[in-house]
C-alpha atoms as a PDB file:
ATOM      1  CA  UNK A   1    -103.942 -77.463  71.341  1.00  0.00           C
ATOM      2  CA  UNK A   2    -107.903 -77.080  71.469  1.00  0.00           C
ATOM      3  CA  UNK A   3    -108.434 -80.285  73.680  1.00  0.00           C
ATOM      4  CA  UNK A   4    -106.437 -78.561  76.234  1.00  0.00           C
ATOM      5  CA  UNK A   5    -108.193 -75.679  76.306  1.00  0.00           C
ATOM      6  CA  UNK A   6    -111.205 -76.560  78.769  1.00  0.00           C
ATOM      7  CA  UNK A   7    -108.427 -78.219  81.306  1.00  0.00           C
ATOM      8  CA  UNK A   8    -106.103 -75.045  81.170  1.00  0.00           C
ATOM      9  CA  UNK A   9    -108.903 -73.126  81.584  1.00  0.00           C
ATOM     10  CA  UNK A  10    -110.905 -74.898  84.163  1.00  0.00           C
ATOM     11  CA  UNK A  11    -107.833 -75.246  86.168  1.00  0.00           C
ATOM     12  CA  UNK A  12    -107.247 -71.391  86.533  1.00  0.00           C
ATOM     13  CA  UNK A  13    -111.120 -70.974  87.238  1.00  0.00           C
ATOM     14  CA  UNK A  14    -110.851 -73.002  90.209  1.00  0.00           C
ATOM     15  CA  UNK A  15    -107.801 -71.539  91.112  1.00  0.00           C
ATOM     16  CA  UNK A  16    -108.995 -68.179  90.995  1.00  0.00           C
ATOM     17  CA  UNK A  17    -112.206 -68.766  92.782  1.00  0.00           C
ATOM     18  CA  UNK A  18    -110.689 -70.748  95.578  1.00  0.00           C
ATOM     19  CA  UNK A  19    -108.567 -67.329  95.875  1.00  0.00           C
ATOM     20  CA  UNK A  20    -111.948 -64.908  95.580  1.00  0.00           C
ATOM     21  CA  UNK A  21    -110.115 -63.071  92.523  1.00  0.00           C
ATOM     22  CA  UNK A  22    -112.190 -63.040  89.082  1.00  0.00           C
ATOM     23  CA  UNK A  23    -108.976 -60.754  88.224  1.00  0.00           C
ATOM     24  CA  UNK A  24    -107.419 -64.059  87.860  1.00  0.00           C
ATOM     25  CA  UNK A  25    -109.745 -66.114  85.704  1.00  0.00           C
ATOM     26  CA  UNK A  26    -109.793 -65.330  82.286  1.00  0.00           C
ATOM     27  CA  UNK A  27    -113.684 -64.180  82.069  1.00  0.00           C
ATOM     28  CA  UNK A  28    -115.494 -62.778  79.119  1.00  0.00           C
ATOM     29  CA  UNK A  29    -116.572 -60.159  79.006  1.00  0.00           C
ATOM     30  CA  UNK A  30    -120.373 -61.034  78.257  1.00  0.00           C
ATOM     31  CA  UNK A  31    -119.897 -63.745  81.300  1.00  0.00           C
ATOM     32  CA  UNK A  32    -122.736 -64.764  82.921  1.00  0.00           C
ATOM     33  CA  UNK A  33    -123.245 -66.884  85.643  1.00  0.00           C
ATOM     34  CA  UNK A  34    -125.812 -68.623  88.017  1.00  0.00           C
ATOM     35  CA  UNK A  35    -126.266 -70.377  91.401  1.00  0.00           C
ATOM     36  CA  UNK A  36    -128.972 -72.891  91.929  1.00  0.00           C
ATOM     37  CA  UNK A  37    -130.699 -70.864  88.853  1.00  0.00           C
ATOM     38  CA  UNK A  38    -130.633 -67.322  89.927  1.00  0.00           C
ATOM     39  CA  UNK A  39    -128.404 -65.123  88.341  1.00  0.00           C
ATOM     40  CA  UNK A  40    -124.955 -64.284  89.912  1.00  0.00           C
ATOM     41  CA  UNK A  41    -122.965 -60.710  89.460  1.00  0.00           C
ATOM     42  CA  UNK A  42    -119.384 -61.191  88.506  1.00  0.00           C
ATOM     43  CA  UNK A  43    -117.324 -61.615  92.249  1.00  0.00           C
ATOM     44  CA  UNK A  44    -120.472 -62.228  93.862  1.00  0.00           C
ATOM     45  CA  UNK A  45    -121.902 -65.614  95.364  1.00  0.00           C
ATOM     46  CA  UNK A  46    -119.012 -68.432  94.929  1.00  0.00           C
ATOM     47  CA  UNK A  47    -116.254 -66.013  94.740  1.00  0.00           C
ATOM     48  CA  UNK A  48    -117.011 -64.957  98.136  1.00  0.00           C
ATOM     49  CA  UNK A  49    -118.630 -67.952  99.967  1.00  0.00           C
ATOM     50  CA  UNK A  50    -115.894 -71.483  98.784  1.00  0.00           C
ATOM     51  CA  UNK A  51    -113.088 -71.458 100.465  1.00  0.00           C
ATOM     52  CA  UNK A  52    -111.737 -74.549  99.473  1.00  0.00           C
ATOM     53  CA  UNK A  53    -112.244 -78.590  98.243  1.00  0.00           C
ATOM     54  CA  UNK A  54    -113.407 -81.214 100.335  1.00  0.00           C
ATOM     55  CA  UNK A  55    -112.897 -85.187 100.041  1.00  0.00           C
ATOM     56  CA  UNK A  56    -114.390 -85.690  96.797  1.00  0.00           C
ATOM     57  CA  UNK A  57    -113.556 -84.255  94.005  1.00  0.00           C
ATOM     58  CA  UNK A  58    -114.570 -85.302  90.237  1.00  0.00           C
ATOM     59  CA  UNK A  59    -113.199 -83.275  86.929  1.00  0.00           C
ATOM     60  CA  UNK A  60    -114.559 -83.573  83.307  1.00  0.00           C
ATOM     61  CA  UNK A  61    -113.821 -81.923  79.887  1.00  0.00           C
ATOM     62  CA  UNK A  62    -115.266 -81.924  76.757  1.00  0.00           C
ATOM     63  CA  UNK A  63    -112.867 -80.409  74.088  1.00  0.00           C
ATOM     64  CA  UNK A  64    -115.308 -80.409  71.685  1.00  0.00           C
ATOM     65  CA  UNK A  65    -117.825 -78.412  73.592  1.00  0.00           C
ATOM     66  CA  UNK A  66    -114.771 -76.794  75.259  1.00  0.00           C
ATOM     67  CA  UNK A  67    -116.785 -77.036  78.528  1.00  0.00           C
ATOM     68  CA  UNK A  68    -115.702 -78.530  81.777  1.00  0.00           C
ATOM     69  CA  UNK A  69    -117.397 -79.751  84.815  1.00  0.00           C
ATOM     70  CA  UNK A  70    -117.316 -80.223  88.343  1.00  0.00           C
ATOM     71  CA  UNK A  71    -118.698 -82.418  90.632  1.00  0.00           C
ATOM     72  CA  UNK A  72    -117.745 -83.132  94.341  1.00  0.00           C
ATOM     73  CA  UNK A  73    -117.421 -81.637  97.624  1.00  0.00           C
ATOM     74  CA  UNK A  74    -116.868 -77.531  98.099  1.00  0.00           C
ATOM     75  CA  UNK A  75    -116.606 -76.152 101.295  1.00  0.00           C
ATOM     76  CA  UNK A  76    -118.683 -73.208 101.432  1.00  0.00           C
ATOM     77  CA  UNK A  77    -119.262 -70.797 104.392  1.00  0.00           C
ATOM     78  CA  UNK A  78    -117.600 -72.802 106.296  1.00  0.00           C
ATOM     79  CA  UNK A  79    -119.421 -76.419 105.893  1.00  0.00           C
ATOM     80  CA  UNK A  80    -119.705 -79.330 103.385  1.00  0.00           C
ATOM     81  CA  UNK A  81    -121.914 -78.689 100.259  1.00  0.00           C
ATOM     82  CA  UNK A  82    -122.249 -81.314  97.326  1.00  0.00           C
ATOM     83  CA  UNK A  83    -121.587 -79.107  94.373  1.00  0.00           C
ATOM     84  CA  UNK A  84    -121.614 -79.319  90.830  1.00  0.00           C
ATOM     85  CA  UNK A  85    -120.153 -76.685  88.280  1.00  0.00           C
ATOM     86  CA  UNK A  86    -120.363 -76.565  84.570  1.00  0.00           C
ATOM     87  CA  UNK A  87    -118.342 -73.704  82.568  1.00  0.00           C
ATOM     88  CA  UNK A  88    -118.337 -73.070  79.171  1.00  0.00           C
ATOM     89  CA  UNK A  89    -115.166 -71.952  77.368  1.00  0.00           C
ATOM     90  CA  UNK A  90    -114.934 -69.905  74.333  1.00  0.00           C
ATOM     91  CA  UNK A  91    -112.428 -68.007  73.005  1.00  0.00           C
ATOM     92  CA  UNK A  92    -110.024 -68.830  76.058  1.00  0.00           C
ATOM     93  CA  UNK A  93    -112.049 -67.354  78.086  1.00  0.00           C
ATOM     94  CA  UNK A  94    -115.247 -68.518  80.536  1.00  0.00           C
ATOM     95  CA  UNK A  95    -117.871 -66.984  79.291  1.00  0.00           C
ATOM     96  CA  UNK A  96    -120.665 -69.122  81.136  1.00  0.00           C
ATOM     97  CA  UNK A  97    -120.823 -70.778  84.721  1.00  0.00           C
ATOM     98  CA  UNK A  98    -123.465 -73.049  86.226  1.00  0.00           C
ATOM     99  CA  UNK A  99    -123.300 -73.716  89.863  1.00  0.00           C
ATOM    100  CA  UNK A 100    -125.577 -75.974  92.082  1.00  0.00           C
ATOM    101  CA  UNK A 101    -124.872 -76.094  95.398  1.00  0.00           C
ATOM    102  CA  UNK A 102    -126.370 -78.905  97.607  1.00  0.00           C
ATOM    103  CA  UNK A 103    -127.572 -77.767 100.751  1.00  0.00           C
ATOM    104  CA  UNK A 104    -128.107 -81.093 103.309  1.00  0.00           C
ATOM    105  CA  UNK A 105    -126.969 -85.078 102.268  1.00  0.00           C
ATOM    106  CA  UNK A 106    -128.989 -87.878 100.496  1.00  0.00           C
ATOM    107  CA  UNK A 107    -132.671 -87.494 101.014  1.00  0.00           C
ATOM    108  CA  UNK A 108    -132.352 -83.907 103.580  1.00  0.00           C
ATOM    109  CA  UNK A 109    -130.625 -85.626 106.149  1.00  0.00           C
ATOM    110  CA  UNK A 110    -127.183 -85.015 107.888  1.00  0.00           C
ATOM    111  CA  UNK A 111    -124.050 -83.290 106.154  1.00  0.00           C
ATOM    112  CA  UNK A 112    -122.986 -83.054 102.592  1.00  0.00           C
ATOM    113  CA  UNK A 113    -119.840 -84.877 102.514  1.00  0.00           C
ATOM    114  CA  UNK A 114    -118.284 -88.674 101.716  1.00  0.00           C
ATOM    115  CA  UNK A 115    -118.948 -90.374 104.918  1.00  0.00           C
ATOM    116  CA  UNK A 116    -122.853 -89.006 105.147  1.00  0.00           C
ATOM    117  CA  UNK A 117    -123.153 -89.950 101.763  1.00  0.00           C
ATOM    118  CA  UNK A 118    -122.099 -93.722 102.760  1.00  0.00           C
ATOM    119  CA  UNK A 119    -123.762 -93.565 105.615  1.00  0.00           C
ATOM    120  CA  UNK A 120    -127.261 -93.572 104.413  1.00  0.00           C
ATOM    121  CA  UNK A 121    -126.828 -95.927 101.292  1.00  0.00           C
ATOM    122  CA  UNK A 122    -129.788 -98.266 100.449  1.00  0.00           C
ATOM    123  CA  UNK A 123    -129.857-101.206 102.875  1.00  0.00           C
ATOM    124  CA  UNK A 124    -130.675-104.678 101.429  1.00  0.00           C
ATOM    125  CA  UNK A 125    -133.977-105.828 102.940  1.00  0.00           C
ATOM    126  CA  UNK A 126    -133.587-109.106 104.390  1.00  0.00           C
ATOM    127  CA  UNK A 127    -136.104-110.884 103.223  1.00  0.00           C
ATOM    128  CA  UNK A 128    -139.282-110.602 100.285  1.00  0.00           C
ATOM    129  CA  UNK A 129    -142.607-111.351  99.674  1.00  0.00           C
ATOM    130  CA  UNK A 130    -141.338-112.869  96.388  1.00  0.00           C
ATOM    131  CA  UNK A 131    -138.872-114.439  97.263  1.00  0.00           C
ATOM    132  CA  UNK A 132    -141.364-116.486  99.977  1.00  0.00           C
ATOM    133  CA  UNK A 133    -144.080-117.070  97.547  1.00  0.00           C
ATOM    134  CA  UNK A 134    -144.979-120.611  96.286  1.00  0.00           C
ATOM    135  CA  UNK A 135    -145.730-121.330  92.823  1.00  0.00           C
ATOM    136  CA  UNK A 136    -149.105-121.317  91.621  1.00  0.00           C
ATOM    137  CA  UNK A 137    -150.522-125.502  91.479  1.00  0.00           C
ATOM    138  CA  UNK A 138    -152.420-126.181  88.541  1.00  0.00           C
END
């Protein structure tokens, strides 16, 4: 079933890169990859440096694209790194892989994961010069 495809698929990408083995993903053979724009060998890059998932995790598939896409928390070389991944299927196979890799949390500061994203959410201001104005008399 073609709307499966992208799921199956995306599922044993994961898998395999979680376990550092491209042997186990089913790659193209004209794959081609990147990370943060610069080009990535085969094995190299995020086969090497994730080691696993973090807190937040976010999956989406496009059958009709047969693409899939990540979004969430990776751990990578041993810390927290907002990540998004986009792969494109075709044939069965990944033939394409877009990584970004966040390196700090919202706005540069602290670490990349759910409770320093929380922690520096917009505050409500308290009080504004609208808000205090008086209408104009006429």
């Amino acid at each position: 079933m073609r709307s499966r495809v992208p799921a199956e698929v995306a599922r044993r990408f994961s898998n395999g890169r979680i376990q550092a083995d491209p042997a186990a993903v089913p790659l193209s053979d004209d794959y081609f990859a990147t990370e943060n724009t610069a080009p990535v060998a085969k094995g190299e890059g995020a086969w090497k440096s994730v080691t696993g998932y973090g807190d937040l995790q976010r999956r989406y598939f496009d059958p009709v694209n047969e693409t899939a896409a990540f979004f969430g928390i990776l751990k990578k070389e041993g810390h927290d790194q907002i990540t998004s991944v986009r792969i494109k299927v075709a044939g069965g196979k990944v033939s394409e892989a877009e990584w970004i890799f966040g390196t700090q949390g919202p706005g540069g500061r602290g670490e990349a994961n759910p409770a320093g994203l929380l922690k520096y959410r917009r505050r409500r201001p308290t009080s504004c010069r609208h808000r205090n104005a008086a209408p104009a008399s006429s």
